[in-house]
PDB file of N, CA and C in Angstrom:
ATOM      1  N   UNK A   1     125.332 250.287 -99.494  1.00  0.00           N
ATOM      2  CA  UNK A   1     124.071 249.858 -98.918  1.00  0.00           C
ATOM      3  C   UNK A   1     124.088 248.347 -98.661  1.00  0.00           C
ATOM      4  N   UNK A   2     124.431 247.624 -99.538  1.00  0.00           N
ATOM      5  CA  UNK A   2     124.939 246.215 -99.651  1.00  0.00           C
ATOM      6  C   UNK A   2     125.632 245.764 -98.445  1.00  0.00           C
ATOM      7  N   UNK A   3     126.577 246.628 -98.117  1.00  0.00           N
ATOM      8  CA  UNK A   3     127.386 246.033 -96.783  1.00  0.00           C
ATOM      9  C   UNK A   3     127.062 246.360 -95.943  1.00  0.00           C
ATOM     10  N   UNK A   4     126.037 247.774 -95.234  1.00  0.00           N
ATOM     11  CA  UNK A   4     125.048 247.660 -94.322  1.00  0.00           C
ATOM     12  C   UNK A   4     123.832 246.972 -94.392  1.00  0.00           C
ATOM     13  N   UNK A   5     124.119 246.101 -95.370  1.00  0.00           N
ATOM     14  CA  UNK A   5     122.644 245.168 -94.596  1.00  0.00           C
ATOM     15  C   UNK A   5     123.268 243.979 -94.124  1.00  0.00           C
ATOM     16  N   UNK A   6     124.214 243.808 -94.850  1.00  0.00           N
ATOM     17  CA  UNK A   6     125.346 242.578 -94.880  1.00  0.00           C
ATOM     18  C   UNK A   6     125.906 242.541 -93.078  1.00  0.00           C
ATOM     19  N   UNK A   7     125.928 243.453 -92.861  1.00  0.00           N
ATOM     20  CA  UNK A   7     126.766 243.741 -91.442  1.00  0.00           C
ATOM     21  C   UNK A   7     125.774 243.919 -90.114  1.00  0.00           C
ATOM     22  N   UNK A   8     124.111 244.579 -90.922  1.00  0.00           N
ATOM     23  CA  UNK A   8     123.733 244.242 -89.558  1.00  0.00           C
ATOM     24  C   UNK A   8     122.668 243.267 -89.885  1.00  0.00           C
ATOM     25  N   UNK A   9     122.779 241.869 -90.608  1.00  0.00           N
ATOM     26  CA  UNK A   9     122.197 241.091 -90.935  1.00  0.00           C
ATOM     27  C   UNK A   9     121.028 240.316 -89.522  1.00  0.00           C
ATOM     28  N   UNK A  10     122.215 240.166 -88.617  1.00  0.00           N
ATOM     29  CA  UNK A  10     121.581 239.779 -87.319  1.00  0.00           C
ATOM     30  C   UNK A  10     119.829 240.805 -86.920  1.00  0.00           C
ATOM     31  N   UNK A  11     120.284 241.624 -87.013  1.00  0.00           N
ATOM     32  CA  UNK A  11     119.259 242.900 -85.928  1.00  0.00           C
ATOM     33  C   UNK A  11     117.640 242.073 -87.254  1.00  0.00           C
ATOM     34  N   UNK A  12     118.117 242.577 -88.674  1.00  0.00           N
ATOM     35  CA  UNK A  12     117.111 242.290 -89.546  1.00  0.00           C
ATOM     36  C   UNK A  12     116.536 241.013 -89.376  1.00  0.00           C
ATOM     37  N   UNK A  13     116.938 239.900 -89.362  1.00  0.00           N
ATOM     38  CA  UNK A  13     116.237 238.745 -89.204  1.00  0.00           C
ATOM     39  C   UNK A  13     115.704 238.718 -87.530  1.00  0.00           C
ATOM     40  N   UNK A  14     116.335 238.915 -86.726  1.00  0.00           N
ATOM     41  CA  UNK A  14     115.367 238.810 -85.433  1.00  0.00           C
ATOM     42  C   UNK A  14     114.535 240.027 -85.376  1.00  0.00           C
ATOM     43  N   UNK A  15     114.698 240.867 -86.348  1.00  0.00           N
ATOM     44  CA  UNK A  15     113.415 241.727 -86.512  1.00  0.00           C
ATOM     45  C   UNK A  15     112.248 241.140 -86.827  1.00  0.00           C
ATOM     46  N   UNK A  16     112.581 240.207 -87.872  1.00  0.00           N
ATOM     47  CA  UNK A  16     111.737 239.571 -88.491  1.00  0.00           C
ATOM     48  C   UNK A  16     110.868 238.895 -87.515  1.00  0.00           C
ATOM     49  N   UNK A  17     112.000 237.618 -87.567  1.00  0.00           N
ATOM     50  CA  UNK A  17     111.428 237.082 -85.870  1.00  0.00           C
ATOM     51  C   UNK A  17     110.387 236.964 -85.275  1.00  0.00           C
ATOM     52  N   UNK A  18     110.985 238.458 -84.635  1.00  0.00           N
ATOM     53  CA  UNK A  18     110.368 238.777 -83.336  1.00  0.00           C
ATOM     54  C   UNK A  18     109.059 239.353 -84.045  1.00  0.00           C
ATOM     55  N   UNK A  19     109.323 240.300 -85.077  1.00  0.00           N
ATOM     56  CA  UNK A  19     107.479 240.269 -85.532  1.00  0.00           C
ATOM     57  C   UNK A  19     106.656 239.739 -85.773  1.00  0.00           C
ATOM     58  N   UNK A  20     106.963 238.461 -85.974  1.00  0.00           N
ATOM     59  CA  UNK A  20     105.942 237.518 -86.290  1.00  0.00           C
ATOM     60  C   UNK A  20     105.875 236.687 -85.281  1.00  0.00           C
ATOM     61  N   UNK A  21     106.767 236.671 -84.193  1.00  0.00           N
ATOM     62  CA  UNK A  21     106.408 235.798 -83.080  1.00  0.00           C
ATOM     63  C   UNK A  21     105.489 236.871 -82.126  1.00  0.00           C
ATOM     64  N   UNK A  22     105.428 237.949 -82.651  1.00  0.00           N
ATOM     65  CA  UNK A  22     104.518 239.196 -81.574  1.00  0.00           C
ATOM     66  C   UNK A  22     103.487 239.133 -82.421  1.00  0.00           C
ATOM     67  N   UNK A  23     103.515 238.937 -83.535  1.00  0.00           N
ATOM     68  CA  UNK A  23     101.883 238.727 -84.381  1.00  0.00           C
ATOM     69  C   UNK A  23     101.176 237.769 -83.566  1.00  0.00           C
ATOM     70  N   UNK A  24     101.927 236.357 -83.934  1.00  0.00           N
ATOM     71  CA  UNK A  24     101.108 235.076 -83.529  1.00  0.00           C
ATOM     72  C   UNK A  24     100.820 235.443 -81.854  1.00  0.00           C
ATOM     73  N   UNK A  25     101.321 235.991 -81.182  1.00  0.00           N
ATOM     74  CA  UNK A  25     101.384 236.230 -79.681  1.00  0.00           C
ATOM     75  C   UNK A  25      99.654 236.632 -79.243  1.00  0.00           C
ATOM     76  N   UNK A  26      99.917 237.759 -80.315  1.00  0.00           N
ATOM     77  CA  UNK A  26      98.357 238.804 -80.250  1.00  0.00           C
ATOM     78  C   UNK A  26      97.453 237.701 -80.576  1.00  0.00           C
ATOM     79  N   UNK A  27      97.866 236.906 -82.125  1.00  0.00           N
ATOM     80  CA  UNK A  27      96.814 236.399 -82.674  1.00  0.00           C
ATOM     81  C   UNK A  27      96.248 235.198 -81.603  1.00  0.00           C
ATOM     82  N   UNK A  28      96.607 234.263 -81.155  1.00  0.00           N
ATOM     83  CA  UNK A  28      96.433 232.749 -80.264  1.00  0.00           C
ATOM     84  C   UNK A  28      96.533 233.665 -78.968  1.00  0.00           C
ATOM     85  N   UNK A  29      97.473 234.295 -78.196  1.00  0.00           N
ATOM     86  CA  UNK A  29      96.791 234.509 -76.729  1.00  0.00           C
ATOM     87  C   UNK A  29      95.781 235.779 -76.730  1.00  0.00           C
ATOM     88  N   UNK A  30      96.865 237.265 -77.095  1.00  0.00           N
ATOM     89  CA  UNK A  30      96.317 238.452 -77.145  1.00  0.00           C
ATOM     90  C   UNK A  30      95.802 238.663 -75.992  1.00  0.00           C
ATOM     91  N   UNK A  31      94.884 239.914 -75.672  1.00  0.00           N
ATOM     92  CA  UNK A  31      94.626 239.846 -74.365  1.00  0.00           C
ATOM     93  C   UNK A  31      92.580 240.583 -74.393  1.00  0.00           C
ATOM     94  N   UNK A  32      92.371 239.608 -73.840  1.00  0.00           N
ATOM     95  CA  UNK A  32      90.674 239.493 -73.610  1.00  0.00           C
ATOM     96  C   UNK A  32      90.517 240.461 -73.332  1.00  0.00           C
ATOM     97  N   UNK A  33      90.522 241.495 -72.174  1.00  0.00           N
ATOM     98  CA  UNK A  33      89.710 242.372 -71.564  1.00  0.00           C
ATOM     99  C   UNK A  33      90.207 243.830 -73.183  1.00  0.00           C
ATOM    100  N   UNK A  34      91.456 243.517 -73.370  1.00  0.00           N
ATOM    101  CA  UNK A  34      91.600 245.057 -74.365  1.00  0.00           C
ATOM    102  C   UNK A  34      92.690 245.707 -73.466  1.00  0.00           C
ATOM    103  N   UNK A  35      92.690 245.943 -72.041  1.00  0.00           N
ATOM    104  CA  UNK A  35      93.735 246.743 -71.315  1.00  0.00           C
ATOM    105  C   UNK A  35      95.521 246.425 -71.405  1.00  0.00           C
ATOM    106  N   UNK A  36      95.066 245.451 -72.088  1.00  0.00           N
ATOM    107  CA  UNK A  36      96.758 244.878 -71.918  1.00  0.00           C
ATOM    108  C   UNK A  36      97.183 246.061 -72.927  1.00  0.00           C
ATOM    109  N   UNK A  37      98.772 246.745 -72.528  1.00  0.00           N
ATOM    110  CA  UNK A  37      99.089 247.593 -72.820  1.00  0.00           C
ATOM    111  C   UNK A  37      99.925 247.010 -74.463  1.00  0.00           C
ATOM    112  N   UNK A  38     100.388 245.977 -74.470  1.00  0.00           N
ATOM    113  CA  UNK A  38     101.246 245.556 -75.331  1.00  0.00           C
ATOM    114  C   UNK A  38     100.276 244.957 -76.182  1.00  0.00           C
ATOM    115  N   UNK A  39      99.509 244.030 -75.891  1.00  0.00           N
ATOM    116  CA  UNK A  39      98.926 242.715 -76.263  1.00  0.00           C
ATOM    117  C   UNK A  39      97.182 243.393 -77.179  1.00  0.00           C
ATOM    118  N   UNK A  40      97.131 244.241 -76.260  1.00  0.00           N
ATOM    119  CA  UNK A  40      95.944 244.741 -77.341  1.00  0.00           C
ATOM    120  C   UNK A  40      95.558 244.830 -78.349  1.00  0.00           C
ATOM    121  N   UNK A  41      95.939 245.518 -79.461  1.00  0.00           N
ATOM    122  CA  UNK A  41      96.338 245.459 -80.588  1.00  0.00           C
ATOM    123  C   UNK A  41      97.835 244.859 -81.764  1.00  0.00           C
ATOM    124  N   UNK A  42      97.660 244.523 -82.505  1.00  0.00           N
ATOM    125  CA  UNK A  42      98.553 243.605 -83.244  1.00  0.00           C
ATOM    126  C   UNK A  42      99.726 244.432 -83.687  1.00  0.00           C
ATOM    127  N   UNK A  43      99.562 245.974 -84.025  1.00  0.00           N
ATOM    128  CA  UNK A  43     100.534 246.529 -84.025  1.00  0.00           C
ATOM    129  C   UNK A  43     101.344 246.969 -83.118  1.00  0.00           C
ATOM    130  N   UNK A  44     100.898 246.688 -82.010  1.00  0.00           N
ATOM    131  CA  UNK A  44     101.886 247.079 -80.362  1.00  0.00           C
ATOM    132  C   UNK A  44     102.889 245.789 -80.417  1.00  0.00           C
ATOM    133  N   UNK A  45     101.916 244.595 -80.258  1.00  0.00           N
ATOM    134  CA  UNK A  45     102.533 243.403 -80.021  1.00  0.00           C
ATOM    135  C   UNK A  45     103.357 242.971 -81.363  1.00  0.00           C
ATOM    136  N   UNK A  46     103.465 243.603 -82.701  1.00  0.00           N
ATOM    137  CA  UNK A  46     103.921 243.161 -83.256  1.00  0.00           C
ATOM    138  C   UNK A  46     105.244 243.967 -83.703  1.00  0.00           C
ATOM    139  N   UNK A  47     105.362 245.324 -83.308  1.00  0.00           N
ATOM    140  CA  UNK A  47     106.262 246.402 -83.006  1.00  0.00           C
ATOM    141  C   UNK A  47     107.443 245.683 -81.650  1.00  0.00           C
ATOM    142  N   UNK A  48     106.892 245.293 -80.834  1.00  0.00           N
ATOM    143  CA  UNK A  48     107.429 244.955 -79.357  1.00  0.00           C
ATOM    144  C   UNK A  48     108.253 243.849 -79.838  1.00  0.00           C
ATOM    145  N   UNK A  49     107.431 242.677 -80.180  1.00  0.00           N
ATOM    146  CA  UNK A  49     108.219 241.421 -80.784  1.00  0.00           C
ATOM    147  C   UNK A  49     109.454 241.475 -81.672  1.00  0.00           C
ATOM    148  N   UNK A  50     109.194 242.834 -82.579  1.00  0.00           N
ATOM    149  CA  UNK A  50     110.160 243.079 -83.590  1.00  0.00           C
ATOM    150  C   UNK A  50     111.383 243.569 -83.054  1.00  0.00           C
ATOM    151  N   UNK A  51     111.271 244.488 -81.672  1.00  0.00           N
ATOM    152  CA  UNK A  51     112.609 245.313 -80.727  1.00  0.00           C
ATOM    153  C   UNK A  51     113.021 244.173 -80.118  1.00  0.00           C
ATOM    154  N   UNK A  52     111.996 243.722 -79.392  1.00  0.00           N
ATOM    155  CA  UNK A  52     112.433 242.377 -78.708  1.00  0.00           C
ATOM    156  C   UNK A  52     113.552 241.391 -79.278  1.00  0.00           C
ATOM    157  N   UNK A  53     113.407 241.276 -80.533  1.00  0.00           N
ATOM    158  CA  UNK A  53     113.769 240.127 -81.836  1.00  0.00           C
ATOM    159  C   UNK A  53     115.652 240.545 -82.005  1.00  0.00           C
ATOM    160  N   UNK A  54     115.284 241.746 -82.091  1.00  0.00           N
ATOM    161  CA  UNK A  54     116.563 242.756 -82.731  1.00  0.00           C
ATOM    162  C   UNK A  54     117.351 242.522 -81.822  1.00  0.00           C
ATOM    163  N   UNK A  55     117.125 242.850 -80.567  1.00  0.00           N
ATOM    164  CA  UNK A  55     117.825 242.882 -79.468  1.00  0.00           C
ATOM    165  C   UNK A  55     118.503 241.676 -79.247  1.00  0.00           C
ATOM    166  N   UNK A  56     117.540 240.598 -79.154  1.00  0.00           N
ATOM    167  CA  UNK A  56     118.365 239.095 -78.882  1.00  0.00           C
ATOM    168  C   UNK A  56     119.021 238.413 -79.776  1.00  0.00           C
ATOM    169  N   UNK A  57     118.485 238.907 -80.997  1.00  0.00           N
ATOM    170  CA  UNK A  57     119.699 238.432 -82.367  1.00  0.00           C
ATOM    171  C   UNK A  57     120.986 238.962 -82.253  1.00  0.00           C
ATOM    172  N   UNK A  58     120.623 240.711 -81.871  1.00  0.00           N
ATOM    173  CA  UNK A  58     122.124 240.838 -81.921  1.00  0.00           C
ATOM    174  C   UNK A  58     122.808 240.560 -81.031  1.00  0.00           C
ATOM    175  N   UNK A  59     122.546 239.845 -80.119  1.00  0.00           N
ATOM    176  CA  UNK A  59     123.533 239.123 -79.588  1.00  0.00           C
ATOM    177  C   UNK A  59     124.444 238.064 -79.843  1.00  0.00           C
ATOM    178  N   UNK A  60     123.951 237.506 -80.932  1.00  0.00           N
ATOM    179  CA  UNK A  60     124.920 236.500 -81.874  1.00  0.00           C
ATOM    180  C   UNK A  60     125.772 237.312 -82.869  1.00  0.00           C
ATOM    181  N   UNK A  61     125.852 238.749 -83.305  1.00  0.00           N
ATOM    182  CA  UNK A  61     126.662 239.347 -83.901  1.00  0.00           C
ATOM    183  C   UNK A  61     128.066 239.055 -83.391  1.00  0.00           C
ATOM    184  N   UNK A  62     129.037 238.901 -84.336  1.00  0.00           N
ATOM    185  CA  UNK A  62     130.151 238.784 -83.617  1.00  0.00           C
ATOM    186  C   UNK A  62     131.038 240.010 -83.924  1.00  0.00           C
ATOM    187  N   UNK A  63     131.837 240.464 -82.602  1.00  0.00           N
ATOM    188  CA  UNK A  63     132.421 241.708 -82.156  1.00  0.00           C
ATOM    189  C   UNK A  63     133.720 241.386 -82.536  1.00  0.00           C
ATOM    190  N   UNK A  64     134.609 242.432 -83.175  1.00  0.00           N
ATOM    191  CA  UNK A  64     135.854 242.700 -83.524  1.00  0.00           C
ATOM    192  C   UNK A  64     136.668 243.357 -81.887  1.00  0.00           C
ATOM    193  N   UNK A  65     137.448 242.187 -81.358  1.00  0.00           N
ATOM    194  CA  UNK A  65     137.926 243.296 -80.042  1.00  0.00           C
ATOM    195  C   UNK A  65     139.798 243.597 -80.919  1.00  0.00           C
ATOM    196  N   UNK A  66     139.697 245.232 -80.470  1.00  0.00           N
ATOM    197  CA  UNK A  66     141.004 245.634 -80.695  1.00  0.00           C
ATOM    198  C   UNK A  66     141.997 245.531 -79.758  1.00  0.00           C
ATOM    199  N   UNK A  67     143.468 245.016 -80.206  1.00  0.00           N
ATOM    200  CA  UNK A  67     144.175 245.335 -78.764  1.00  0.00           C
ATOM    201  C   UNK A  67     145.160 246.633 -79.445  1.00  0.00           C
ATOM    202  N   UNK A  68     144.912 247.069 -78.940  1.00  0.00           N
ATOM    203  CA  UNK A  68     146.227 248.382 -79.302  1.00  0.00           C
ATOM    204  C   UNK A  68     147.274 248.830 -77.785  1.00  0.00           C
ATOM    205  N   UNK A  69     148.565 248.090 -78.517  1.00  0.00           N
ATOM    206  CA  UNK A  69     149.171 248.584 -77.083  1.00  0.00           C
ATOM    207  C   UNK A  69     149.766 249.927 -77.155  1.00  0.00           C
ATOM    208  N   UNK A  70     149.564 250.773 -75.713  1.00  0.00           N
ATOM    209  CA  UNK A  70     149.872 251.893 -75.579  1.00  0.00           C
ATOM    210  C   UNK A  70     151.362 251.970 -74.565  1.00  0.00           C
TER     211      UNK A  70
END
């Protein structure tokens, strides 16, 4: 368990992140009328921020490339 958290360390912290940058999002802009599909409620925007988060962290994961010659 230790070395899967260890390994996808990246995804977890821009989970983090991104949830709390989708909290504060809702909290300071959010969206006036209510229709905003994301922004409405704090658990949309704070769900969204969190995929959002994951996604762009793991892009700093660094990839093992194999060469295997055939």
């Amino acid at each position: 368990m230790k070395k899967f958290i260890i390994s996808k360390i990246w995804y977890i912290i821009g989970g983090l992140v991104g949830a709390l940058a989708g909290y504060l999002y809702w909290r300071y802009v959010g969206c006036a009328s209510g229709t905003c599909m994301i922004t409405s409620r704090p658990i949309n925007s704070t769900l969204y921020g969190m995929v959002m988060g994951s996604l762009l962290f793991s892009m700093l994961e660094r990839k093992e490339i194999s060469t295997k010659n055939k």
